[in-house]
C-alpha atoms as a PDB file:
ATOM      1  CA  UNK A   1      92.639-108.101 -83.879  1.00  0.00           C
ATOM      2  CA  UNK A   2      90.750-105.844 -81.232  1.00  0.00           C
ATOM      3  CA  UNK A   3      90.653-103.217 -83.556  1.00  0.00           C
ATOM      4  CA  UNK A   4      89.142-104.745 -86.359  1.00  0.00           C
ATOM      5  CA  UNK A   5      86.643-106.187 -83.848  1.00  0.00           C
ATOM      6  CA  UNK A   6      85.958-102.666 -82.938  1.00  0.00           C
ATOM      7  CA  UNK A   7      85.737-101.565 -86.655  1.00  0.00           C
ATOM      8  CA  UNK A   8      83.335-104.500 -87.547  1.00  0.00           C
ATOM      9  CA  UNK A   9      81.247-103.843 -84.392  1.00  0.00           C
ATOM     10  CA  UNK A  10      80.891 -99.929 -85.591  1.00  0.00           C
ATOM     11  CA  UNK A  11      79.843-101.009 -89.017  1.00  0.00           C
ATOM     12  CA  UNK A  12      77.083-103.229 -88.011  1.00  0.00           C
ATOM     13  CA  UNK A  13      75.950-100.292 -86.059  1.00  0.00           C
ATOM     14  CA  UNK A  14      75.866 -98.134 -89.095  1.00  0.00           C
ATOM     15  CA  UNK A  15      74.022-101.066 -90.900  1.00  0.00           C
ATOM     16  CA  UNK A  16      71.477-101.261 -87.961  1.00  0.00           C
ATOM     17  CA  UNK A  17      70.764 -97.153 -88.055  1.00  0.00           C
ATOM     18  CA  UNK A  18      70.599 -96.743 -91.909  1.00  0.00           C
ATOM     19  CA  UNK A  19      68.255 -99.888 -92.441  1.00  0.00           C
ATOM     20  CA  UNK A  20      71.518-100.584 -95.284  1.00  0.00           C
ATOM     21  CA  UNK A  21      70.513-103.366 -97.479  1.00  0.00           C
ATOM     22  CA  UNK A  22      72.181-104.141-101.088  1.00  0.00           C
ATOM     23  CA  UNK A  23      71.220-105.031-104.239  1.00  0.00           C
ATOM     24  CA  UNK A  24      73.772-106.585-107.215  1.00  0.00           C
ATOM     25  CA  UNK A  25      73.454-105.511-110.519  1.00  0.00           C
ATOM     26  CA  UNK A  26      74.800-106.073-114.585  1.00  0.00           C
ATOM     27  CA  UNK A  27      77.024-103.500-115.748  1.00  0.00           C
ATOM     28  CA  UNK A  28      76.451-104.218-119.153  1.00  0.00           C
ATOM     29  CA  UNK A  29      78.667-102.174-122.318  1.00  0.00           C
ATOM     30  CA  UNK A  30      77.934-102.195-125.824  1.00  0.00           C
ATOM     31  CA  UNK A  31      80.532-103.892-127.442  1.00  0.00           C
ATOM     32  CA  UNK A  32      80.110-104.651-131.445  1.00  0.00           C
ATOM     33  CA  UNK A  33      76.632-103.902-131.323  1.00  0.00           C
ATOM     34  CA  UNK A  34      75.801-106.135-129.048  1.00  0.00           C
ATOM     35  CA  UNK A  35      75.707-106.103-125.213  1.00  0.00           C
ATOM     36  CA  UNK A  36      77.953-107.384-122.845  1.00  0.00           C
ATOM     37  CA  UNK A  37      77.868-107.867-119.470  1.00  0.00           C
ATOM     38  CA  UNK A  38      81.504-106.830-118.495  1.00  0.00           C
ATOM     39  CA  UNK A  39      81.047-106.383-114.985  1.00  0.00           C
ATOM     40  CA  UNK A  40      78.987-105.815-111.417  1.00  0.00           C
ATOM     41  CA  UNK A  41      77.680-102.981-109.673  1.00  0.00           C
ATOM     42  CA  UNK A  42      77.204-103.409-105.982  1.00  0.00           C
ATOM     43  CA  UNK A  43      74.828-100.630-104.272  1.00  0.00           C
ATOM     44  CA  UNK A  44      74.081-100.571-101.129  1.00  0.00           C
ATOM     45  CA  UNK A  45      70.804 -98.248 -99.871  1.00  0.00           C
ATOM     46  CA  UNK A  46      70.598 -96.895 -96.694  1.00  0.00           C
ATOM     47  CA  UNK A  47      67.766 -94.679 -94.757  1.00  0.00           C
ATOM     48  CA  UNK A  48      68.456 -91.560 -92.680  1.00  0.00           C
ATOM     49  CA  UNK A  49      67.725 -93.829 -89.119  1.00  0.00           C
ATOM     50  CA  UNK A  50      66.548 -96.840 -88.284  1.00  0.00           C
ATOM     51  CA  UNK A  51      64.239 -96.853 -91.564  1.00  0.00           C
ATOM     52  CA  UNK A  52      62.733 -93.808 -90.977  1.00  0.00           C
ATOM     53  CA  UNK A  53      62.923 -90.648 -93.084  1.00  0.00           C
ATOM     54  CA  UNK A  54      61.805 -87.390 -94.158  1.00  0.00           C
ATOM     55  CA  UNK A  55      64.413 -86.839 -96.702  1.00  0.00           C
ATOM     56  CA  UNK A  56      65.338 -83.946 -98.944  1.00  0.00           C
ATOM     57  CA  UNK A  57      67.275 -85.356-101.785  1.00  0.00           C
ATOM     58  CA  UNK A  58      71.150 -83.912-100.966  1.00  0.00           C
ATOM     59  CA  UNK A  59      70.062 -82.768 -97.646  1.00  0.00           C
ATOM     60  CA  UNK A  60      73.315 -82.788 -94.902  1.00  0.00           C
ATOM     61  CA  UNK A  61      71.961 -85.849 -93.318  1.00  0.00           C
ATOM     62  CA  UNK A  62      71.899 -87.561 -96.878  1.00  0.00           C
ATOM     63  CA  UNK A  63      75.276 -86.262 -97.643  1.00  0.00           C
ATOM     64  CA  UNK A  64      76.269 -88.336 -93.591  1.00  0.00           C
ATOM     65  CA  UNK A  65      74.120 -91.057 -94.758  1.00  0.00           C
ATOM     66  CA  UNK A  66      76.189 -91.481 -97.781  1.00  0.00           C
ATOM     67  CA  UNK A  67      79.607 -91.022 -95.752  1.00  0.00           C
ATOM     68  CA  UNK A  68      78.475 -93.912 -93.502  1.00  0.00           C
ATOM     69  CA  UNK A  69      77.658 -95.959 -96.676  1.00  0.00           C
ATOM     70  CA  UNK A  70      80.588 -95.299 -97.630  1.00  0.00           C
ATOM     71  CA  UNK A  71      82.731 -96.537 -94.698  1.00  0.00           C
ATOM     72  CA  UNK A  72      81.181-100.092 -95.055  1.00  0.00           C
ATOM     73  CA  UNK A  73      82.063 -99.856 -98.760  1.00  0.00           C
ATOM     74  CA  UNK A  74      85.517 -99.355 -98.489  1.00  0.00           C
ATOM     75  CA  UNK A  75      85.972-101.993 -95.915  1.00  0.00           C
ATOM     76  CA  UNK A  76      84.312-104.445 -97.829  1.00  0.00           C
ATOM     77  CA  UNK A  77      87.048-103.831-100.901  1.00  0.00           C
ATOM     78  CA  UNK A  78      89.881-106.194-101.282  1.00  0.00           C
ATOM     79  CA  UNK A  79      92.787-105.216 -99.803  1.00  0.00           C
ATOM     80  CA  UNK A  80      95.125-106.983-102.436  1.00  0.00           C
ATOM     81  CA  UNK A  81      95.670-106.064-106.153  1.00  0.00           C
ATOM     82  CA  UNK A  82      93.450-108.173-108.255  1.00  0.00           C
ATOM     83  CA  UNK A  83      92.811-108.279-111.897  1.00  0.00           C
ATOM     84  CA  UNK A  84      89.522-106.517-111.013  1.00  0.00           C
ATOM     85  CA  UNK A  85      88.938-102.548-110.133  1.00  0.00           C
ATOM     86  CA  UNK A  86      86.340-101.263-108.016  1.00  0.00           C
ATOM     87  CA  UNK A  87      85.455 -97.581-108.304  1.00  0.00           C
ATOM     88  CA  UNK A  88      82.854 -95.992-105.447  1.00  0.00           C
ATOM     89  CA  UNK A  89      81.069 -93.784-107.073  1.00  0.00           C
ATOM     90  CA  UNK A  90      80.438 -90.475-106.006  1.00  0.00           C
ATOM     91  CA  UNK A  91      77.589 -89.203-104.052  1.00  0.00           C
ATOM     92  CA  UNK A  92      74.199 -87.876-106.057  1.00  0.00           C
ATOM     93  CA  UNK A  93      71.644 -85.631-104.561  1.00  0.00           C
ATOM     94  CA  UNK A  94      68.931 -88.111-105.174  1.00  0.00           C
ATOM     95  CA  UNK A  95      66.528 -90.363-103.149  1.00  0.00           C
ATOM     96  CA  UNK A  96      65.661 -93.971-103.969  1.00  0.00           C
ATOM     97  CA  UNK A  97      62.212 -95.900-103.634  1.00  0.00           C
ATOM     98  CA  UNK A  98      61.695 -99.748-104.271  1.00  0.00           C
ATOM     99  CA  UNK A  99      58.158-101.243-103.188  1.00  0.00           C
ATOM    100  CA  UNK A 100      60.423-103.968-102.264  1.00  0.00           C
ATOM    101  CA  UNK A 101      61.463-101.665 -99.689  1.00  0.00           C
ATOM    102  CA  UNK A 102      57.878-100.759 -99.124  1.00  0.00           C
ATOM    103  CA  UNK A 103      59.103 -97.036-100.825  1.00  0.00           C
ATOM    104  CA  UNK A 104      60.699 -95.979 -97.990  1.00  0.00           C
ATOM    105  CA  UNK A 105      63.614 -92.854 -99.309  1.00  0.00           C
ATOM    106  CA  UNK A 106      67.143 -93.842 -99.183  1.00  0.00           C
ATOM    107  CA  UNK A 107      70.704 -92.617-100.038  1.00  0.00           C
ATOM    108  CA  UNK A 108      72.244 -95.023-102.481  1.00  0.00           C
ATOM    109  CA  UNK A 109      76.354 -96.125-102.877  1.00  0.00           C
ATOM    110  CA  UNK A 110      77.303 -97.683-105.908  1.00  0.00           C
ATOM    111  CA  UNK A 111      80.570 -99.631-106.174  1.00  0.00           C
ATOM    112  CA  UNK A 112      81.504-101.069-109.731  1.00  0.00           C
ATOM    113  CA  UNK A 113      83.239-104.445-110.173  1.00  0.00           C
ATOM    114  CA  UNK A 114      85.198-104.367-113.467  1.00  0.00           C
ATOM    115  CA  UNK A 115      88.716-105.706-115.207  1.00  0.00           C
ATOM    116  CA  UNK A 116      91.765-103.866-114.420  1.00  0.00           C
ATOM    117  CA  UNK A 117      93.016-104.416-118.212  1.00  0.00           C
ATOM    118  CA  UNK A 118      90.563-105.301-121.005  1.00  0.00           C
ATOM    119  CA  UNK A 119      87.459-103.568-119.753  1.00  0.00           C
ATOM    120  CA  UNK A 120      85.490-105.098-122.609  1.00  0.00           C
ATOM    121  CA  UNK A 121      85.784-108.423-121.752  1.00  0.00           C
ATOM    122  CA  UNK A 122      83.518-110.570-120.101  1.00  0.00           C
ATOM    123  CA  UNK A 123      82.808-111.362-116.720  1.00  0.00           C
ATOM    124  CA  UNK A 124      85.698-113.549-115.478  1.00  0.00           C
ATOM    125  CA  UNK A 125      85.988-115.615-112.242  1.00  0.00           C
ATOM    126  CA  UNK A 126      87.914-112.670-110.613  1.00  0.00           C
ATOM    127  CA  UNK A 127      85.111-110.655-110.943  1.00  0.00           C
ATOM    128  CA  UNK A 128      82.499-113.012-109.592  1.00  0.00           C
ATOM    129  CA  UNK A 129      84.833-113.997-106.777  1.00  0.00           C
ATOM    130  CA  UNK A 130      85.535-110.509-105.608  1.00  0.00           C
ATOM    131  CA  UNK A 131      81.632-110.154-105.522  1.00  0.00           C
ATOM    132  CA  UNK A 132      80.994-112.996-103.496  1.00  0.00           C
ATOM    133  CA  UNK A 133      83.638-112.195-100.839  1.00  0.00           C
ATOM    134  CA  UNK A 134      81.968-108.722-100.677  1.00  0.00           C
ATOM    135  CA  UNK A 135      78.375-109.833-100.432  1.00  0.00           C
ATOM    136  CA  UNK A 136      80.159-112.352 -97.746  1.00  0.00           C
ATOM    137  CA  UNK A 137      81.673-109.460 -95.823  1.00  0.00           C
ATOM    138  CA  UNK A 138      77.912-107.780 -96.015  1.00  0.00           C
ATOM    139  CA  UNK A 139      76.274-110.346 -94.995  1.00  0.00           C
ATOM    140  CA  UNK A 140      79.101-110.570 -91.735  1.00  0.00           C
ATOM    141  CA  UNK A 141      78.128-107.075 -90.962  1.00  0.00           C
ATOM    142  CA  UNK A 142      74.028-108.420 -90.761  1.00  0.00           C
ATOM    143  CA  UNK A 143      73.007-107.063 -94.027  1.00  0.00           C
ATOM    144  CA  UNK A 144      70.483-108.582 -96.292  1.00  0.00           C
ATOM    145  CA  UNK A 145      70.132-108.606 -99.977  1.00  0.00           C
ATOM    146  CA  UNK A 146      66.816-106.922-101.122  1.00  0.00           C
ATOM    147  CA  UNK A 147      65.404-105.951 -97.921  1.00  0.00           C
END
């Protein structure tokens, strides 16, 4: 119990320094001409510190940016098999801007919430419940959606 205190407590810390906020997106596939929305994709966004920045798109402290990004990500994941997948994708040398996020460069995580089997199909309730426990999890760790 003390250490997954300790793990939570150096995740929010991470959150704090990197400004991290998320956004939830469609993952959308063409499927008989038509789309489909078959899936999520979670991305979190996070600044260099404390939501300041001069950034050089794959710079080293982009590349630890992304690494710390990445820690929260894999803690949020289920633990248990599911009939859902997530994949974190990999890092990309690029910088993101919003004006939602008053353009301010950050590194960007993507995690994709799909099926396991039939990864046409539609969005089931496994894949909207693993979301929600995720964004829950986020939220724990004093992130906001958006901002």
């Amino acid at each position: 119990m003390a250490e997954t205190l300790q793990t939570e407590n150096n995740l929010k810390h991470l959150v704090e320094k990197h400004t991290v906020c998320y956004e939830v997106f469609p993952d959308y596939l063409l499927v008989d001409g038509e789309p489909r929305k078959i899936g999520f994709e979670l991305e979190l966004f996070g600044t260099h510190d404390h939501g300041n920045s001069r950034m050089t798109p794959g710079c080293k402290v982009c590349v630890d940016t992304f690494a710390d990004l990445r820690r929260i990500a894999e803690w949020i994941l289920p633990r248990e098999p599911r009939d859902s997948t997530y994949e974190i994708l990999p890092f990309e040398p690029t910088l993101h801007e919003t004006p939602k996020r008053r353009m301010r460069p950050e590194v960007a995580l993507s995690i994709l919430i799909e099926h396991r089997h039939k990864f046409n199909e539609p969005i089931d309730d496994c894949e909207t419940r693993c979301l929600r426990e995720m964004e829950k999890k986020l939220r724990d760790l004093g992130m906001r959606r958006g901002n």
